[in-house]
N, C-alpha and C. Protein backbone atom coordinates (compact mmCIF):
# COMPACT_ATOMS: atom_id res chain seq x y z
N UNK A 1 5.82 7.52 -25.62
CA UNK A 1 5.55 8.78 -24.97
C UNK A 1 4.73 8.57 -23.69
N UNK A 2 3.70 7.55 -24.17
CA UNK A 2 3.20 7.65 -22.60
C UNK A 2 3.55 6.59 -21.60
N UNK A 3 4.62 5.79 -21.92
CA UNK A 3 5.60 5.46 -21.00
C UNK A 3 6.38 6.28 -20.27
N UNK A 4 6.73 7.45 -20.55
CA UNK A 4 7.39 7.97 -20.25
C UNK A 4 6.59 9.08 -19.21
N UNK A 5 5.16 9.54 -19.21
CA UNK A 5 4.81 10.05 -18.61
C UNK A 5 3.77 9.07 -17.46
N UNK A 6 3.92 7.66 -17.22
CA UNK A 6 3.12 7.00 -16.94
C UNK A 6 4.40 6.45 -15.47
N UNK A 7 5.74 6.52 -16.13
CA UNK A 7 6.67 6.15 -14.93
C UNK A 7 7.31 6.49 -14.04
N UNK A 8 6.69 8.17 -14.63
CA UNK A 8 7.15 8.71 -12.71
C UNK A 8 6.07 8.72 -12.15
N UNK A 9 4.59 8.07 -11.94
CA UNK A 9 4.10 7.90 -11.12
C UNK A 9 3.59 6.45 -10.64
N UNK A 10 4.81 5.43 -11.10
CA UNK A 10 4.52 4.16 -11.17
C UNK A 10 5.18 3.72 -9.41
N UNK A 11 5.72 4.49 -9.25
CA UNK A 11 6.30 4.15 -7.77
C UNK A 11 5.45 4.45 -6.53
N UNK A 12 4.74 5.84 -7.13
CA UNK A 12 3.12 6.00 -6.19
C UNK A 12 1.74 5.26 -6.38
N UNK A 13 2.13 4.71 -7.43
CA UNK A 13 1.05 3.64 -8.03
C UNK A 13 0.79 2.52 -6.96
N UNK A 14 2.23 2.41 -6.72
CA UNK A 14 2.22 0.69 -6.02
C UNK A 14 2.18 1.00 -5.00
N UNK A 15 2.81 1.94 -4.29
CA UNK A 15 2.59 2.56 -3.01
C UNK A 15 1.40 2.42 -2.82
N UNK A 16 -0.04 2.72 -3.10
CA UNK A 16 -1.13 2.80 -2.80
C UNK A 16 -1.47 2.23 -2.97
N UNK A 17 -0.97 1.12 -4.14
CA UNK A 17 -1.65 -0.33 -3.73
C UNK A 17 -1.24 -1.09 -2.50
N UNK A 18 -0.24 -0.83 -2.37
CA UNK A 18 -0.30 -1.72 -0.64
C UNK A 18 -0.46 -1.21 0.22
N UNK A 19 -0.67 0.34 0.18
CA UNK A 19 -1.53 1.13 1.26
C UNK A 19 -2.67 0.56 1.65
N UNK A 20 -3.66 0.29 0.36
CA UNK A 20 -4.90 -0.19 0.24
C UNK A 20 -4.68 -1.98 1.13
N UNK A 21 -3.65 -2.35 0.40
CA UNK A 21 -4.08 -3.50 1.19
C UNK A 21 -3.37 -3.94 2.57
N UNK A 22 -2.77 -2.97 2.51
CA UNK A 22 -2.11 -2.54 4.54
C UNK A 22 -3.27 -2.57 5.17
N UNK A 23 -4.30 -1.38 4.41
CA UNK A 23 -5.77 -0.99 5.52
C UNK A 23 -6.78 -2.32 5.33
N UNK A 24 -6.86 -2.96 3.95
CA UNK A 24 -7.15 -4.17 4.16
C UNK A 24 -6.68 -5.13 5.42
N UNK A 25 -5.56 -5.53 6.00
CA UNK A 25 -5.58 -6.91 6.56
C UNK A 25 -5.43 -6.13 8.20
N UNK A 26 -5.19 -4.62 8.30
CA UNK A 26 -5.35 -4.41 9.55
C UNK A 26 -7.20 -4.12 9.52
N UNK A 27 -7.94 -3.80 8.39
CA UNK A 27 -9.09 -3.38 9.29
C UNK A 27 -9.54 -4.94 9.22
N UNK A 28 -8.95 -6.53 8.95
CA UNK A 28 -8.84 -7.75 9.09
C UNK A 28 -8.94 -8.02 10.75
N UNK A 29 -7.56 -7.54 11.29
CA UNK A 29 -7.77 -7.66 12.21
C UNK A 29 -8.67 -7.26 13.53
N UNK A 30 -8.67 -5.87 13.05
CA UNK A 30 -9.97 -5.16 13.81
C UNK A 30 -11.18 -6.06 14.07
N UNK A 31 -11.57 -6.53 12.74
CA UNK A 31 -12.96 -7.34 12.76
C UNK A 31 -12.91 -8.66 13.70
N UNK A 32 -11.39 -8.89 13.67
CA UNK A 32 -11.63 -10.08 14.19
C UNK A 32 -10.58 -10.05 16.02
N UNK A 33 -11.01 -8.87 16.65
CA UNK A 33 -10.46 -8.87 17.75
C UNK A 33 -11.00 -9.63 18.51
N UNK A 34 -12.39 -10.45 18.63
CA UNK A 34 -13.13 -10.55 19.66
C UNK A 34 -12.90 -12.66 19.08
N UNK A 35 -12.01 -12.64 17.82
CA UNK A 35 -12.54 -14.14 17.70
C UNK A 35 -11.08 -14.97 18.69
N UNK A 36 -11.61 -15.89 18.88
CA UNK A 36 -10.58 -16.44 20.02
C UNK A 36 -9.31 -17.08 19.18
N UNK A 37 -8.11 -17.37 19.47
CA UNK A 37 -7.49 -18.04 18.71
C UNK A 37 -6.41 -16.71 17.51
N UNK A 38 -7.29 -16.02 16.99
CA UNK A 38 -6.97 -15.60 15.94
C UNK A 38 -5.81 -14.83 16.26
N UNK A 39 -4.77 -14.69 15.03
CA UNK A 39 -3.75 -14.57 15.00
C UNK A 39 -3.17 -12.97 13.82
N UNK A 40 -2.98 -11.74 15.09
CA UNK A 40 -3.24 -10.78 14.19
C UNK A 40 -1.76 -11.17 12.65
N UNK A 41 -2.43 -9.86 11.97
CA UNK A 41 -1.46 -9.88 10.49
C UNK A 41 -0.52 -8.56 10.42
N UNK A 42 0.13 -8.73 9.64
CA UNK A 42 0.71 -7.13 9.26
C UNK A 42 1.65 -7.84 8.10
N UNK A 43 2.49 -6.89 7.83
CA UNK A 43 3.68 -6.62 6.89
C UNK A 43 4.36 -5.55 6.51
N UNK A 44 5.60 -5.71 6.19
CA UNK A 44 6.20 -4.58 6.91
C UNK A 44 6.68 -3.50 5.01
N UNK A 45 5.56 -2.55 5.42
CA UNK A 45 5.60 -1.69 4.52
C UNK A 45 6.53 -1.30 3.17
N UNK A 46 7.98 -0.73 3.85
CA UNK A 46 8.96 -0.46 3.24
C UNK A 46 9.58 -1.73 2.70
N UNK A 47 9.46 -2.71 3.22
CA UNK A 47 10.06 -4.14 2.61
C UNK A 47 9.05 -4.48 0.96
N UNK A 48 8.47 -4.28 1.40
CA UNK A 48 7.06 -4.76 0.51
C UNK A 48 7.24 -3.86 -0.51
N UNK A 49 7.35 -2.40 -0.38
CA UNK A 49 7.47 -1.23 -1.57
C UNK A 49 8.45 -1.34 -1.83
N UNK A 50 9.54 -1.80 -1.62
CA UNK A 50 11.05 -2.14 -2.01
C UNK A 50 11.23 -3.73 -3.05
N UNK A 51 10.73 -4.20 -2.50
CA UNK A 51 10.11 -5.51 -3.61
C UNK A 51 9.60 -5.32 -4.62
N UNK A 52 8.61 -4.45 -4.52
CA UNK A 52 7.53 -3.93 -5.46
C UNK A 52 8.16 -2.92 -6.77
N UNK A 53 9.21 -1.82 -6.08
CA UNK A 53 10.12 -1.08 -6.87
C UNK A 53 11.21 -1.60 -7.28
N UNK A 54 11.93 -2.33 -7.13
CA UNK A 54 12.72 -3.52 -7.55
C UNK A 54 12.31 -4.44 -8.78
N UNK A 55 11.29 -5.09 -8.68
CA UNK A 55 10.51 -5.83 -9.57
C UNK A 55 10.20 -5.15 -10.65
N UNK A 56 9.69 -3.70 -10.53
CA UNK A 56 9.71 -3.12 -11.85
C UNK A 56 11.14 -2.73 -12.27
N UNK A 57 11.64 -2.19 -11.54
CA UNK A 57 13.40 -1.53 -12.27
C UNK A 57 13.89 -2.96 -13.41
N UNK A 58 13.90 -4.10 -12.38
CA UNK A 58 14.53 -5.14 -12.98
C UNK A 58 13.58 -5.94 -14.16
N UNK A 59 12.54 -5.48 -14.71
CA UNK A 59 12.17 -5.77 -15.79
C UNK A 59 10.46 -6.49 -15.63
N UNK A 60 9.87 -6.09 -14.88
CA UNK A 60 8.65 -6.11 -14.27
C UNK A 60 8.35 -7.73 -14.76
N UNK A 61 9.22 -8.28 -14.54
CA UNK A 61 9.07 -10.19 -14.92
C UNK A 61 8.39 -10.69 -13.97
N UNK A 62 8.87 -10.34 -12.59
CA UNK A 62 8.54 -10.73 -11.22
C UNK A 62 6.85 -10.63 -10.89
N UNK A 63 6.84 -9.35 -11.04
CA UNK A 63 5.49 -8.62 -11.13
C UNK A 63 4.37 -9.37 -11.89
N UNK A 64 4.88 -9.01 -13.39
CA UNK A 64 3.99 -9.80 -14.10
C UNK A 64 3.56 -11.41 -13.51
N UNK A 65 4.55 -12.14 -13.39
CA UNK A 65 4.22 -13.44 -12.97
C UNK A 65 3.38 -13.63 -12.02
N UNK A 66 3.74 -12.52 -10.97
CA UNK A 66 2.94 -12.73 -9.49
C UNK A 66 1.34 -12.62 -10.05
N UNK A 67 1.44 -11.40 -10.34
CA UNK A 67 0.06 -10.68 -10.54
C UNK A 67 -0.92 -10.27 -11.24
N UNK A 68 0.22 -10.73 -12.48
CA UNK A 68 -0.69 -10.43 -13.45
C UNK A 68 -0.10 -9.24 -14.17
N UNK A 69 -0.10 -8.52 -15.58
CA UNK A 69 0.27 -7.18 -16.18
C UNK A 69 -0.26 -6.25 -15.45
N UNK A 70 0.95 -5.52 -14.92
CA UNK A 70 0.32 -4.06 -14.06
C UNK A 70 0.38 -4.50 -12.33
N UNK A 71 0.86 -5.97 -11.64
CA UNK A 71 0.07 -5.68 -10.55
C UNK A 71 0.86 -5.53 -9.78
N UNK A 72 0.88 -5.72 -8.57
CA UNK A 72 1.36 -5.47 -7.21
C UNK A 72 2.05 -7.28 -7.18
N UNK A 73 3.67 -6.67 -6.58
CA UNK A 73 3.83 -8.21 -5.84
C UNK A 73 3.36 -8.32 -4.40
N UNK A 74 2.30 -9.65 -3.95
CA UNK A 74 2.15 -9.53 -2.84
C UNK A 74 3.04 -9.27 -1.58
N UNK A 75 2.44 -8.65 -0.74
CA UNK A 75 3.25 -7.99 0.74
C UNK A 75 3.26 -10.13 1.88
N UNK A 76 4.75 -10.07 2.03
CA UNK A 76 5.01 -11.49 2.87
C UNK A 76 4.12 -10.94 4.42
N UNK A 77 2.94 -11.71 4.58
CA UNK A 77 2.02 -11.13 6.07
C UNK A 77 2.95 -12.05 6.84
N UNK A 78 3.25 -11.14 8.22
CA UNK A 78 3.81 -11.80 9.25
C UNK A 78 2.80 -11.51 10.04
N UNK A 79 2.95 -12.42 11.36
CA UNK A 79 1.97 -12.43 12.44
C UNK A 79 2.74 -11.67 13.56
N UNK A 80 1.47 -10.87 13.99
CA UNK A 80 2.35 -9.20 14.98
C UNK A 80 2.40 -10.29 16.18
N UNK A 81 3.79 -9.53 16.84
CA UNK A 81 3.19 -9.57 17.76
C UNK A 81 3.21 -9.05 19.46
N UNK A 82 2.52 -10.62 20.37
CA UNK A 82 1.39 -9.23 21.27
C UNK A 82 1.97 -8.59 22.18
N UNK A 83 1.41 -7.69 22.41
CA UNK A 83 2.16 -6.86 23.51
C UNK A 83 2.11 -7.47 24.95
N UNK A 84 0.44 -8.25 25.01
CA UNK A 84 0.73 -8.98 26.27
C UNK A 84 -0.33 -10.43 25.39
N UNK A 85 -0.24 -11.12 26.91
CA UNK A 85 -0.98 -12.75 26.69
C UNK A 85 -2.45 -12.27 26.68
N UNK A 86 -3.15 -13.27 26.21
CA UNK A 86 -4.47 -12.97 26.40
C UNK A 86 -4.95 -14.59 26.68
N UNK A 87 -6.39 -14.71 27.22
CA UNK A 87 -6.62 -16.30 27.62
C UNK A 87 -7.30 -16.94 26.32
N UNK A 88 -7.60 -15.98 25.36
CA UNK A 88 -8.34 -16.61 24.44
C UNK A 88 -7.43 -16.91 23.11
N UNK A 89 -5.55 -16.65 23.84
CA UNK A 89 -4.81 -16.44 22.39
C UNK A 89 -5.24 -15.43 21.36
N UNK A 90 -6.08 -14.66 21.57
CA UNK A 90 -6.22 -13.36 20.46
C UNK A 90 -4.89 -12.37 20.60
N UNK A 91 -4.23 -12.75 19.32
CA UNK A 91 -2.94 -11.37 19.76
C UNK A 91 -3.60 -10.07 18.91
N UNK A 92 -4.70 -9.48 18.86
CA UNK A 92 -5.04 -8.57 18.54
C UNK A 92 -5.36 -7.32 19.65
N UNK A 93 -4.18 -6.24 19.71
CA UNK A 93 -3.85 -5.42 20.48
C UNK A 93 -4.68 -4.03 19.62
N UNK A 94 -6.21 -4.12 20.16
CA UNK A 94 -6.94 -2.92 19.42
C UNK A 94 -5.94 -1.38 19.59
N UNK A 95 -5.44 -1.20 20.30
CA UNK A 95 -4.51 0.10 20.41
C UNK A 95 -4.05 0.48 18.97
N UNK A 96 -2.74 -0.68 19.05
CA UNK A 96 -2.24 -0.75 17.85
C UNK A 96 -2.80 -0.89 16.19
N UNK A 97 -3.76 -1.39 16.36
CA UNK A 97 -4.38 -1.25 15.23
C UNK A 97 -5.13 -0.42 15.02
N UNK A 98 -5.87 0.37 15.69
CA UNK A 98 -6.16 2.02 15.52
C UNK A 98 -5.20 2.94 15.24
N UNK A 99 -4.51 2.85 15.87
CA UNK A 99 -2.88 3.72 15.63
C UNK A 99 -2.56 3.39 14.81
N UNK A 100 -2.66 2.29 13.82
CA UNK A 100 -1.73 1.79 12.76
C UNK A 100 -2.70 1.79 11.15
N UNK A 101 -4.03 2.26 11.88
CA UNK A 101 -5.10 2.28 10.74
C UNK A 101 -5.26 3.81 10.31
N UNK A 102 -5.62 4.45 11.14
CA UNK A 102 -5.18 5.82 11.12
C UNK A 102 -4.03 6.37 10.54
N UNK A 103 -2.78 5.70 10.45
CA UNK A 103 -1.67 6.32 10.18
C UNK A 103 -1.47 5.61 8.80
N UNK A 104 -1.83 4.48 8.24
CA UNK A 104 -2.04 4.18 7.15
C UNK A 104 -3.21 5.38 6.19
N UNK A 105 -4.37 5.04 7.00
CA UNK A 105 -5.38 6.43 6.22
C UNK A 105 -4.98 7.88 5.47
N UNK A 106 -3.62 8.56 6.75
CA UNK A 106 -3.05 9.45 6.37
C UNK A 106 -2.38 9.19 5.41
N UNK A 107 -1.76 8.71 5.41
CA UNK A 107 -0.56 7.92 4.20
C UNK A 107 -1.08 7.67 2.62
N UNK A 108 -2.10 6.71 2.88
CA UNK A 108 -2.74 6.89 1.84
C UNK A 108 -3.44 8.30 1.03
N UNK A 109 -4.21 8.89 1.82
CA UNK A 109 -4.80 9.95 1.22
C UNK A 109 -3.82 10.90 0.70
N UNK A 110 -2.49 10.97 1.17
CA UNK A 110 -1.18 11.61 0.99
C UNK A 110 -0.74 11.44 -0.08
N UNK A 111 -0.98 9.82 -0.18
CA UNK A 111 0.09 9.50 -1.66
C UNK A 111 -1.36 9.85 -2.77
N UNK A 112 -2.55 9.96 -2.72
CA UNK A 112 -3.80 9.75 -3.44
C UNK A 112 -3.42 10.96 -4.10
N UNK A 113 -3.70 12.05 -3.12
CA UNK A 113 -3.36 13.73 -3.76
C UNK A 113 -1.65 13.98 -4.27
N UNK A 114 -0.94 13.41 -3.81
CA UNK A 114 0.26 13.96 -4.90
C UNK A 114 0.02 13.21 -6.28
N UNK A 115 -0.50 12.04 -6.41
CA UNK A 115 -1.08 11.55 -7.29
C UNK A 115 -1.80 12.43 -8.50
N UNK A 116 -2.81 12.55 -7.80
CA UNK A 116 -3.95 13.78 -8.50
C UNK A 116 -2.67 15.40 -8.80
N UNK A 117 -2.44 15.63 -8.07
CA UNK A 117 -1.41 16.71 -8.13
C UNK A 117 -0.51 16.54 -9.30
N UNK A 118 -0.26 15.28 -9.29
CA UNK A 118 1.13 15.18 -10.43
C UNK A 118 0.01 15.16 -12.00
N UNK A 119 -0.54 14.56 -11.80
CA UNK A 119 -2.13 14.32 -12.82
C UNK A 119 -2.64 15.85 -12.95
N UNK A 120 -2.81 16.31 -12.59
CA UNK A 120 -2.97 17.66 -13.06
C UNK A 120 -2.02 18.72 -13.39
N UNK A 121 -0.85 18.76 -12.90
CA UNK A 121 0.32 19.66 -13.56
C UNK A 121 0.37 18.40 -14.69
N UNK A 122 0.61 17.66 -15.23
CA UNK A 122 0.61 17.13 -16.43
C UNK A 122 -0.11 17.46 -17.57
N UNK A 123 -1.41 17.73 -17.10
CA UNK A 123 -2.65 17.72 -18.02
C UNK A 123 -2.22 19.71 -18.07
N UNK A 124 -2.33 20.30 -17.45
CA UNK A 124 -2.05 21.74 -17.57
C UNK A 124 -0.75 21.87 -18.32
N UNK A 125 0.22 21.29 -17.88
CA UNK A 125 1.34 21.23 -19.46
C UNK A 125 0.96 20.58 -20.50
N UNK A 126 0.28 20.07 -20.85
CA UNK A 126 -0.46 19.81 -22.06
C UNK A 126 -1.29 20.48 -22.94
N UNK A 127 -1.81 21.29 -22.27
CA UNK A 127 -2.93 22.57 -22.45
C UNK A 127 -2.03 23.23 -23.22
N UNK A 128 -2.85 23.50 -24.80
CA UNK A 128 -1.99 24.76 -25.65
C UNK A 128 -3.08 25.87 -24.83
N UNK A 129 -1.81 27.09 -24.48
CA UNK A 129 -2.38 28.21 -24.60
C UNK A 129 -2.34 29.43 -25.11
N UNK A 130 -2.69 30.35 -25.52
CA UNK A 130 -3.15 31.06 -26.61
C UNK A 130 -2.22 32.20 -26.32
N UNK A 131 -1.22 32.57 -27.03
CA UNK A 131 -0.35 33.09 -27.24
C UNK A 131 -0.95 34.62 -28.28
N UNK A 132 -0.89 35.93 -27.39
CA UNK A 132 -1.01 37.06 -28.14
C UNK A 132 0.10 38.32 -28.39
């Protein structure tokens, strides 16, 4: 039974786990705009949640192995890249990663509350109520 109410929100589950760690390796790069050399990160969202939803359909084997019971398969980080040269080789284009931190933030807090949303029409269909 509570498989059954645990797996329609297993696809927003993972979603927000790599939301979380989207805003992880971009606010990565943020920190490290100023170091010379460094080589920004990303990964490309929908690939990653498509892996991730895949892995469970097909028998969460994948999953388990990667991560452990319950986890996320890691997101493949590619290196962005820059819009222009820089002399210190930093391809960290602060624009883009404000724009891309921000729009993750939204995203996340998005998937957080339909979350909570689905979590509470659940718990309210559960609720006996008093019938006169």
């Amino acid at each position: 039974m509570i498989n059954l109410l645990t797996s329609r929100l297993d696809f927003h589950t993972q979603a927000l786990s790599l939301r979380a760690e989207r805003q992880r390796v971009i606010a990565s790069n943020i920190a490290n705009a100023d170091t010379p050399g460094y080589q920004a990160r990303d990964f490309d969202f929908a690939a990653a949640l498509r892996a991730n939803t895949g892995a469970s359909r097909t028998g969460e084997g994948i999953a388990q192995s990667v991560m452990g019971s319950g986890g996320v398969v890691p997101p493949v980080l590619r290196y962005a890249i820059p819009s222009q040269t820089n002399l210190d080789n930093n391809t960290v284009d602060m624009d883009r990663e404000r724009s891309s931190f921000v729009d993750n933030s939204v995203k996340y807090e998005s998937t957080l509350r339909f979350i909570n949303g689905s979590v509470r029409t659940t718990l309210d269909a559960m609720k006996s109520h008093n019938q006169s």
